[in-house]
Protein backbone atom coordinates (compact mmCIF):
# COMPACT_ATOMS: atom_id res chain seq x y z
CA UNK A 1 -12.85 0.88 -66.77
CA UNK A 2 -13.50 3.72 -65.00
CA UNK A 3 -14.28 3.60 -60.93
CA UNK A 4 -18.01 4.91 -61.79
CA UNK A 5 -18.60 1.90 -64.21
CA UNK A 6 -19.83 4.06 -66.92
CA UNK A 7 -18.02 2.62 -70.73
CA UNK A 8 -18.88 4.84 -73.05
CA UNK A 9 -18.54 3.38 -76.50
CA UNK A 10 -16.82 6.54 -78.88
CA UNK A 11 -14.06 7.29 -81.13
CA UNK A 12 -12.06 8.61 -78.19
CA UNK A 13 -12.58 6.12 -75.84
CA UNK A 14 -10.17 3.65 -74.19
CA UNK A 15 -10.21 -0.15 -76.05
CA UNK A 16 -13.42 -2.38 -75.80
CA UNK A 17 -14.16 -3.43 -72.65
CA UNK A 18 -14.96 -7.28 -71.08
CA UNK A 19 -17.60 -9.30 -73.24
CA UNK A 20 -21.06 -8.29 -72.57
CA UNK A 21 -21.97 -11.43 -71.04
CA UNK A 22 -19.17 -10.93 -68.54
CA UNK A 23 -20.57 -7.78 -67.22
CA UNK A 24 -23.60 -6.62 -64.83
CA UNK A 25 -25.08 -3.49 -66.81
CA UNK A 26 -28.01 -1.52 -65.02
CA UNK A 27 -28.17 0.35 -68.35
CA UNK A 28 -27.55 -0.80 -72.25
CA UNK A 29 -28.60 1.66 -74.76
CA UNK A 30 -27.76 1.07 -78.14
CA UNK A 31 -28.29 3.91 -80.81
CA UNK A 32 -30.83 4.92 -78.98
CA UNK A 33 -32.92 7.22 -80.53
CA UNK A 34 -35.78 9.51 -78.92
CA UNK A 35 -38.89 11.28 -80.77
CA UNK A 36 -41.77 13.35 -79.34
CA UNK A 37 -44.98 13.16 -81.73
CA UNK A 38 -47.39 10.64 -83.22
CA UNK A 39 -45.97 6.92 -83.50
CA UNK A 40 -47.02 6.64 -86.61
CA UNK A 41 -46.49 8.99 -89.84
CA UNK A 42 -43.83 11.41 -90.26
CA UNK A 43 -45.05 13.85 -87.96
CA UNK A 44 -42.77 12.72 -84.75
CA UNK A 45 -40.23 15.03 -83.91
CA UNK A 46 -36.68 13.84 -83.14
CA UNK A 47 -35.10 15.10 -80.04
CA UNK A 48 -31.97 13.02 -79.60
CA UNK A 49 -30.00 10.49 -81.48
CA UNK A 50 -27.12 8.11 -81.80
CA UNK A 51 -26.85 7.29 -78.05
CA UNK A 52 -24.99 4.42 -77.43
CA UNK A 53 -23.55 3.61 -73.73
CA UNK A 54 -23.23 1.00 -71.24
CA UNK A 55 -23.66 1.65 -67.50
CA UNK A 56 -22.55 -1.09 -64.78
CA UNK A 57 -24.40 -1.70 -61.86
CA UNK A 58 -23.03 0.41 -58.78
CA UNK A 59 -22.12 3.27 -61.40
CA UNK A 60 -22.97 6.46 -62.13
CA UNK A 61 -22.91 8.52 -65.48
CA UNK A 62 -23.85 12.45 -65.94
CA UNK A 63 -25.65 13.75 -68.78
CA UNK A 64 -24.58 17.30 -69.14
CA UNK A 65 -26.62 19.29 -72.15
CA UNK A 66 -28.05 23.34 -72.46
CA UNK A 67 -31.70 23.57 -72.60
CA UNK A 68 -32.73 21.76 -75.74
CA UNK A 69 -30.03 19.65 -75.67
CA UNK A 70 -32.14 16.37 -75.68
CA UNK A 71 -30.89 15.52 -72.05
CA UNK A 72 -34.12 15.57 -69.99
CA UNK A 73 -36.02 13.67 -72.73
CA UNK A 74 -33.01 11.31 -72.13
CA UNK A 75 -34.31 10.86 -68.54
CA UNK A 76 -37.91 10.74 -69.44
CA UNK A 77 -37.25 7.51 -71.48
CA UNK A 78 -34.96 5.65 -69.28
CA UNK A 79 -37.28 6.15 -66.76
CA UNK A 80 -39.75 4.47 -68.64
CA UNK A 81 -42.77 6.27 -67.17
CA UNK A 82 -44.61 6.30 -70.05
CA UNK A 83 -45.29 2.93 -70.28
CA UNK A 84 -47.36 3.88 -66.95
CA UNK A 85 -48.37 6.97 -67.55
CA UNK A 86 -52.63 7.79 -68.37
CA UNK A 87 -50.60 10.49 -70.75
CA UNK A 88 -48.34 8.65 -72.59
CA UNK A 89 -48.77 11.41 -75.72
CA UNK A 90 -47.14 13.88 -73.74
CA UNK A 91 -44.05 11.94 -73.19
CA UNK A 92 -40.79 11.09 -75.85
CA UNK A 93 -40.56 7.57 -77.28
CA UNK A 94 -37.62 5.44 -78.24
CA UNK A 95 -38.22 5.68 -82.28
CA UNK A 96 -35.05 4.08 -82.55
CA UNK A 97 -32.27 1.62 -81.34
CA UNK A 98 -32.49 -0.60 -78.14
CA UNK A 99 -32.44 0.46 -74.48
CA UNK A 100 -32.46 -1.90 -71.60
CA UNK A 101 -32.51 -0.14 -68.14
CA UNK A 102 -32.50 -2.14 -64.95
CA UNK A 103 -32.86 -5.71 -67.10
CA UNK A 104 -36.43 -4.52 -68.38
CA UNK A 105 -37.02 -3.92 -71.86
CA UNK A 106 -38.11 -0.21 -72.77
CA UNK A 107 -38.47 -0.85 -76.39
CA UNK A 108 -40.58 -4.16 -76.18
CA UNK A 109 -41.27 -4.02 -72.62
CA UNK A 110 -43.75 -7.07 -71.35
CA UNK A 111 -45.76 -7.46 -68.72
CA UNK A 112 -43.20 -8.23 -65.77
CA UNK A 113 -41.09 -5.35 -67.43
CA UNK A 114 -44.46 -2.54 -66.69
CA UNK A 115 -44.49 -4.56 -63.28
CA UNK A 116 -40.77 -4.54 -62.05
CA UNK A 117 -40.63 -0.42 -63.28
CA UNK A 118 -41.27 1.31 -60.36
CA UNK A 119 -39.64 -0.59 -57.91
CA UNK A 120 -36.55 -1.19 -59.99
CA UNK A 121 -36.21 2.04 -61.25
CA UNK A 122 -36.60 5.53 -59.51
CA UNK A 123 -37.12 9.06 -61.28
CA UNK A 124 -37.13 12.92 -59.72
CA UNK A 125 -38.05 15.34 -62.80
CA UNK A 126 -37.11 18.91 -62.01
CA UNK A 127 -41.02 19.21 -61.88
CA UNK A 128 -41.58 15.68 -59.41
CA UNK A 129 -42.56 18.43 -56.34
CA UNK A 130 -45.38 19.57 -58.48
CA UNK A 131 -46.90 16.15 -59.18
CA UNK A 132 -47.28 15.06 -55.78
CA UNK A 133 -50.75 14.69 -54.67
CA UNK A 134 -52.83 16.81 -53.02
CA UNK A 135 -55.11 14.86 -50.91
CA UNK A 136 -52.91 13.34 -49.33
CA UNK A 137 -50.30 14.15 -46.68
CA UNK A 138 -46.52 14.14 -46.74
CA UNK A 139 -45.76 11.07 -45.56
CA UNK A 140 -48.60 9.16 -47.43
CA UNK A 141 -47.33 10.56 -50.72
CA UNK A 142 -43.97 9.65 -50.13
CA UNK A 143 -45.34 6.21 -49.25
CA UNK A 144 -47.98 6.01 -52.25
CA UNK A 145 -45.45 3.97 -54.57
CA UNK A 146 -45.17 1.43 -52.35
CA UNK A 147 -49.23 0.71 -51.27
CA UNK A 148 -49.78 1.44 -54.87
CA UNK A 149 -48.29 -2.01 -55.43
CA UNK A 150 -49.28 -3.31 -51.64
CA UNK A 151 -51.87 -2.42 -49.82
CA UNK A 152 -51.08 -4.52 -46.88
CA UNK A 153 -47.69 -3.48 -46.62
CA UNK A 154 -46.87 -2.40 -43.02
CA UNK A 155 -48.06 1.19 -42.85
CA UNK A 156 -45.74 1.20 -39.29
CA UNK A 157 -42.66 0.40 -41.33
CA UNK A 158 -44.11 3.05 -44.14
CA UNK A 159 -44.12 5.67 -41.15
CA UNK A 160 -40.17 4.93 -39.82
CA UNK A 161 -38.90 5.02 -43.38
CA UNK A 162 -40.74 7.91 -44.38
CA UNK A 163 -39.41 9.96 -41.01
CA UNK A 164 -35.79 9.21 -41.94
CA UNK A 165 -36.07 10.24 -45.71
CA UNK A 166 -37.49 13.39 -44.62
CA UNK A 167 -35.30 13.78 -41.99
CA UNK A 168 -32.37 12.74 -44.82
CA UNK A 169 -33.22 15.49 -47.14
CA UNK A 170 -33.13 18.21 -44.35
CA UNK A 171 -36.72 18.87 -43.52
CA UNK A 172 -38.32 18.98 -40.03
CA UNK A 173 -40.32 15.84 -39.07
CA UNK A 174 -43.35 17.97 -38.29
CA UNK A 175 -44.15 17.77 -42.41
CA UNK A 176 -45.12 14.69 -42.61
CA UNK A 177 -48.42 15.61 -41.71
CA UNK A 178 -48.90 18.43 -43.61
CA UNK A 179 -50.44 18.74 -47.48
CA UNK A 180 -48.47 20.10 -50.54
CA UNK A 181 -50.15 23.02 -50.69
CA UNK A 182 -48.82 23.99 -47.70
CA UNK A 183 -45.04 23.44 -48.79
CA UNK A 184 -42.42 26.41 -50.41
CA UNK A 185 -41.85 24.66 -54.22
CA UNK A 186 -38.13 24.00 -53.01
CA UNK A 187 -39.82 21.87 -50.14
CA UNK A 188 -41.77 19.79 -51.99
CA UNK A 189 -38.91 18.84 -54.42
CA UNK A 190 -37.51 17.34 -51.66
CA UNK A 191 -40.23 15.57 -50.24
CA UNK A 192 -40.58 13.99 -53.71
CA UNK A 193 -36.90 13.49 -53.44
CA UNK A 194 -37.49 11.11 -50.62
CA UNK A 195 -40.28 9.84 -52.27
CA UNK A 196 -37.98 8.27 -55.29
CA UNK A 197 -36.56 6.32 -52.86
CA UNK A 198 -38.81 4.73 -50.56
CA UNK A 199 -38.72 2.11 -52.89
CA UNK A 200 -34.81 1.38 -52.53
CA UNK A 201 -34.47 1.44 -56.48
CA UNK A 202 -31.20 -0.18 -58.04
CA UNK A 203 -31.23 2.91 -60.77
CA UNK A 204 -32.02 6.29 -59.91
CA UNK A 205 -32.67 8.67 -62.40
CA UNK A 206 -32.27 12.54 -61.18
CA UNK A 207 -32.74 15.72 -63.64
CA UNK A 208 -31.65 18.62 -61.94
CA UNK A 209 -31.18 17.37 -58.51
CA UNK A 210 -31.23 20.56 -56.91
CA UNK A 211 -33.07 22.71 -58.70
CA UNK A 212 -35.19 24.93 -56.62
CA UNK A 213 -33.87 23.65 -53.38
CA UNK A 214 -32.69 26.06 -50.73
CA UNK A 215 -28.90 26.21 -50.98
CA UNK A 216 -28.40 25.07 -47.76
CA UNK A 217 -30.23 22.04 -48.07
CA UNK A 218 -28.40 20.58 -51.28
CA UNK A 219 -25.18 19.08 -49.26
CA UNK A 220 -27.62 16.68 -47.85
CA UNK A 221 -29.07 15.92 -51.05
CA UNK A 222 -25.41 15.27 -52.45
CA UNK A 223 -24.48 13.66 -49.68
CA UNK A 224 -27.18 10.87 -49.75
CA UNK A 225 -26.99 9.90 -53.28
CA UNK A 226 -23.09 9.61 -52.66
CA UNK A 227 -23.88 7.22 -49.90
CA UNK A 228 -26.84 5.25 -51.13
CA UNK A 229 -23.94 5.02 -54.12
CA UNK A 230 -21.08 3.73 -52.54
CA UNK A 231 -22.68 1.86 -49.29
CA UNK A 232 -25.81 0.15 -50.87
CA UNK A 233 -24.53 -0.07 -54.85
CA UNK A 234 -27.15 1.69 -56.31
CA UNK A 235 -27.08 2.89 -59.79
CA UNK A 236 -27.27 6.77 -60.54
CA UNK A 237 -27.93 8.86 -63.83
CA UNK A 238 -27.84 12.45 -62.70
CA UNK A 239 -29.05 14.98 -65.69
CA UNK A 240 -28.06 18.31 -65.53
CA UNK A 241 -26.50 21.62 -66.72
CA UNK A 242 -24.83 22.62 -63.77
CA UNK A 243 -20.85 21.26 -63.59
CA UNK A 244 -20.90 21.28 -59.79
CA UNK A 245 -23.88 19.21 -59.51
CA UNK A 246 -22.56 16.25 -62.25
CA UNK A 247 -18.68 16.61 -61.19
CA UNK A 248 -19.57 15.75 -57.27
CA UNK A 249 -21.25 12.40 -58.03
CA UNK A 250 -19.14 11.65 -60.96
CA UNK A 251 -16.28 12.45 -63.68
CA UNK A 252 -18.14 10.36 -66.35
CA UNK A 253 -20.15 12.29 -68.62
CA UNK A 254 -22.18 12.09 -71.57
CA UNK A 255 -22.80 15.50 -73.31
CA UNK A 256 -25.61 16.24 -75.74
CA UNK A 257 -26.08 19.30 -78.07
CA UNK A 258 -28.66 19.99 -80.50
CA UNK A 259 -30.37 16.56 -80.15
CA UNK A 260 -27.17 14.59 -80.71
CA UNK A 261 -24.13 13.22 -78.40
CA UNK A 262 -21.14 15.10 -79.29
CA UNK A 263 -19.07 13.54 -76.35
CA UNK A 264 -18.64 10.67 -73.78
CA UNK A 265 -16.28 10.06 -71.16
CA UNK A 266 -13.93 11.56 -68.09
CA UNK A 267 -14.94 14.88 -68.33
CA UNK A 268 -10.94 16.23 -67.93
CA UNK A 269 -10.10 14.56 -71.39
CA UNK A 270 -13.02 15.88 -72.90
CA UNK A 271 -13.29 19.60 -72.10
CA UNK A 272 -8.97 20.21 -72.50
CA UNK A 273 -8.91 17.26 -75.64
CA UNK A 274 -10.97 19.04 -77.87
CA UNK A 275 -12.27 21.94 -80.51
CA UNK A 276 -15.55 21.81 -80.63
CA UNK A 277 -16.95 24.79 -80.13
CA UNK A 278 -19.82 23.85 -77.91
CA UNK A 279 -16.85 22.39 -75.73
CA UNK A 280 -14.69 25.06 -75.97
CA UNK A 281 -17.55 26.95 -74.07
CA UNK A 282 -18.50 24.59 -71.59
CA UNK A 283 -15.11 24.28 -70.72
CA UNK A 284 -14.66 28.75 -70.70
CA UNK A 285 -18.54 28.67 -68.67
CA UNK A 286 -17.16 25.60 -66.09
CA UNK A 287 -14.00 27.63 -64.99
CA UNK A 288 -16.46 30.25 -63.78
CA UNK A 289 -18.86 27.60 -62.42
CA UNK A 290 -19.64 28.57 -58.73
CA UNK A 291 -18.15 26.19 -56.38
CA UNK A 292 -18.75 22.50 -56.11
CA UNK A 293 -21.64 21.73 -53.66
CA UNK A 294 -19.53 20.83 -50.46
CA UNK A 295 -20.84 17.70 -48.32
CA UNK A 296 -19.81 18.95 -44.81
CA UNK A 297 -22.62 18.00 -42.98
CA UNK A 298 -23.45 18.48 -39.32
CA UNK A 299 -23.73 15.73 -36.90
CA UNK A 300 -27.39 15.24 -36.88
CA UNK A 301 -27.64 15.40 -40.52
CA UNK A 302 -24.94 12.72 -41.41
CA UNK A 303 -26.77 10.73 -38.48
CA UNK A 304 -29.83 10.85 -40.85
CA UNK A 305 -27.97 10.00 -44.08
CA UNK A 306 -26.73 7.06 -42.42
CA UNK A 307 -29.89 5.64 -41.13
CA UNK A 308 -31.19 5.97 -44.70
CA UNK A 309 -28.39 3.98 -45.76
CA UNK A 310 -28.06 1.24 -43.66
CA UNK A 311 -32.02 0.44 -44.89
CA UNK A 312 -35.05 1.45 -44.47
CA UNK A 313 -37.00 -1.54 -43.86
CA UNK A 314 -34.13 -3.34 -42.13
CA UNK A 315 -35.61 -5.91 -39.56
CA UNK A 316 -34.25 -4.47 -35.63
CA UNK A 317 -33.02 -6.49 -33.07
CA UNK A 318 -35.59 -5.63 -30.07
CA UNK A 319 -32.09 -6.52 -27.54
CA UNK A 320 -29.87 -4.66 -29.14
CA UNK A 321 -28.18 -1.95 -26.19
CA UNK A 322 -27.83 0.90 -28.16
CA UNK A 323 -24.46 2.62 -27.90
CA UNK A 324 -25.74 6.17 -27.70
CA UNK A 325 -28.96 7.06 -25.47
CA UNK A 326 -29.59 9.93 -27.56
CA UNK A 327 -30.33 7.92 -30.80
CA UNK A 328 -32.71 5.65 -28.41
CA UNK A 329 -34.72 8.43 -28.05
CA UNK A 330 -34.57 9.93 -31.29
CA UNK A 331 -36.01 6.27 -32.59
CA UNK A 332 -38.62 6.46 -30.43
CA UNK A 333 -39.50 10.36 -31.27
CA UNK A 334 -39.51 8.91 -35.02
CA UNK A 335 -42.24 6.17 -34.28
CA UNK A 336 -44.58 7.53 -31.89
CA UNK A 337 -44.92 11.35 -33.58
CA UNK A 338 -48.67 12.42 -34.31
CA UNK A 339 -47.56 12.36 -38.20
CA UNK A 340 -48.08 8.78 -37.95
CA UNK A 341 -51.16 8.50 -35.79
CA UNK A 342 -53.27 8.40 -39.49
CA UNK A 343 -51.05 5.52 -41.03
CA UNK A 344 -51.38 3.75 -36.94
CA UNK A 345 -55.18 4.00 -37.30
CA UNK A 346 -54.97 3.10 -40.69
CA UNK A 347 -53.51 -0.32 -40.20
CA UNK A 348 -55.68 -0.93 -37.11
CA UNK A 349 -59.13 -0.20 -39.27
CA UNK A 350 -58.02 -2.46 -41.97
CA UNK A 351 -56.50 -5.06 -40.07
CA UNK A 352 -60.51 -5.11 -38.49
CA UNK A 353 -61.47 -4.85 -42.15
CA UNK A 354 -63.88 -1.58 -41.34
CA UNK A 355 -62.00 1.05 -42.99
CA UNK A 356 -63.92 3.73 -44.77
CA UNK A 357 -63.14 6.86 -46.98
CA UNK A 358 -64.40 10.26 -46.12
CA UNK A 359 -67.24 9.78 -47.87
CA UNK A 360 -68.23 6.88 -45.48
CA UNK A 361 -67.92 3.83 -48.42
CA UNK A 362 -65.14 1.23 -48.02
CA UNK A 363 -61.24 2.53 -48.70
CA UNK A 364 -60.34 2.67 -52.17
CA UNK A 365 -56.82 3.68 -53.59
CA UNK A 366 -56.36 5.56 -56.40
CA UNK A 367 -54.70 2.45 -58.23
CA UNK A 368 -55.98 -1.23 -59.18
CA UNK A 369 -52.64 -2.74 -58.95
CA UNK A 370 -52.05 -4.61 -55.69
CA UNK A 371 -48.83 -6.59 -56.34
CA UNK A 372 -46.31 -7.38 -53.30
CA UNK A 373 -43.29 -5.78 -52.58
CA UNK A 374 -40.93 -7.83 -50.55
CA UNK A 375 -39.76 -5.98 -47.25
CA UNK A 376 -36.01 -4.51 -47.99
């Protein structure tokens, strides 16, 4: 068993491992395979087959493919988005095998499976930046998937953990109040980078982490999923084409070519163990990959990695003497910042039941749902 938890099940592999019931598996897929197209006829189109892997909890696996490869459809599945999406034609299927991600059922998924989905299971598409919303602000789109499911949850709380995501992925505080629009493209990937986590998932699901984000920014990005990894135990599939990006979370790979998996395992074994010819070049194209994304981070930056970590709706202690004065004040920047004034009156109109839209009728979300989500 590798460190990263990832067994995957091929002719190469090491000897069976533990009986299933003996393990905790964030991720089962079993010949998984994955169609675009009607549901019904002949007229679906098969993108990927033959996937069979098992992922333990805490672990992480990469998916490493060329454009075409079957990999982000891969994602798209797992994530199981389409089970919630108003578009669900435009997204792949599983048209074969079994695939269990995060204990729900994508295949025959029921009605605590569409429930659990978004909370149990996050998802940044290389396109996620693009889909945020634009009526609303920063740091009410990065809190939308939680008052999606809770309306009543406290928008105070909402505020703090949305100021140290954003202060996590290397953006300025001053954001938060600001609308899409207004954002670079690279900016907004990482706002909906934050945004895939406010919800503390135990998988996350990342396509092309840091695609389109300023170069100087993607340490941070690295840095977090490492920690959120090793401190908190949670689950990572990171999709990608880019060696540098896969090989900094992880040495356990799956690769996919032509709709198909034509490898699985430590990534060493694989690229000098073989003659494939799509290998051979992955292996020629990795030893004149640019650099692995260093972590170095500055002081400030690590301090906001680490606040991240240690929870983002942990419950304070209002007498705890802080050791440093300078974070004191830095909390209290965080939680009294005009960003949040709109979540602050917010909560107080509601709590007085006399909020009201812009168009002067009562508040209404975007979403029916209004199921609880327990404070992390």
């Amino acid at each position: 068993m590798s460190p990263t938890g990832i067994d995957a099940q091929s002719p190469e592999v090491d000897p069976a491992p533990p009986a299933e019931e003996e393990r905790d598996l964030v991720l089962r897929l079993r010949d998984l395979s994955i169609s675009f197209g009607p549901r019904l006829g002949s007229d679906d189109r098969r993108v990927l087959s033959g996937v069979t892997v098992d992922l333990e909890r805490g672990g992480i696996l990469g998916v490493l493919g060329s454009s075409g490869s079957g990999k982000t459809a891969l994602g798209q599945v797992l994530s199981g988005r389409a089970m919630i999406s108003e578009d669900a034609q435009e997204w792949p299927w599983i048209s074969g095998g079994d695939a269990m991600a995060a204990g729900i059922d994508l295949r025959r998924p029921g009605r605590e499976d569409r429930r659990r989905l978004t909370l149990d299971i996050g998802y940044l598409a290389p396109n996620s930046g693009d889909r945020l919303r634009s009526d609303l602000t920063v740091a009410e789109n990065i809190a939308d998937p939680v008052l999606r499911r809770d309306r009543d949850f406290d928008r105070r709380a909402l505020g703090r953990a949305a100021a140290m995501l954003i202060d996590a992925v290397d953006l300025e505080l001053g954001i938060l109040n600001r609308f899409p629009f207004e954002l670079s493209r690279g900016q907004r990937q990482r706002v909906a980078f934050a945004q895939a986590l406010i919800v503390e998932p135990s998988l996350l699901i990342v396509d092309e982490p840091t695609q389109g984000v300023d170069i100087f920014a993607q340490p941070a990005l690295m840095s977090l999923l490492e920690r959120l990894n090793r401190a908190r135990g949670m689950s990572i599939l990171v999709i990608s084409n880019d060696f540098a990006t896969v090989e900094r979370l992880t040495s356990d790979v799956l690769v996919c070519h032509r709709g198909s998996v034509i490898a699985q395992g430590g990534i060493e074994r694989i690229l000098t163990e073989t003659e494939d010819p799509f290998l051979v070049r992955m292996r020629e194209a990795r030893e004149f990959a640019s650099t692995p994304v260093e972590g170095d981070l500055d002081r400030d930056s690590q301090a906001a990695v680490d606040r991240v970590v240690e929870g983002l709706f942990a419950d304070e202690d209002p007498e705890e003497v802080s050791r440093d004065a300078a974070e004191d004040e830095r909390r209290e920047l965080l939680e009294h910042r005009p960003e949040f004034a709109r979540f602050q009156t917010r909560q107080a109109g509601e709590d007085r039941g006399d909020v009201q839209d812009e168009a002067g009728g009562p508040e209404a979300g975007p979403h029916e749902e209004h199921e609880e989500k327990e404070q992390g």
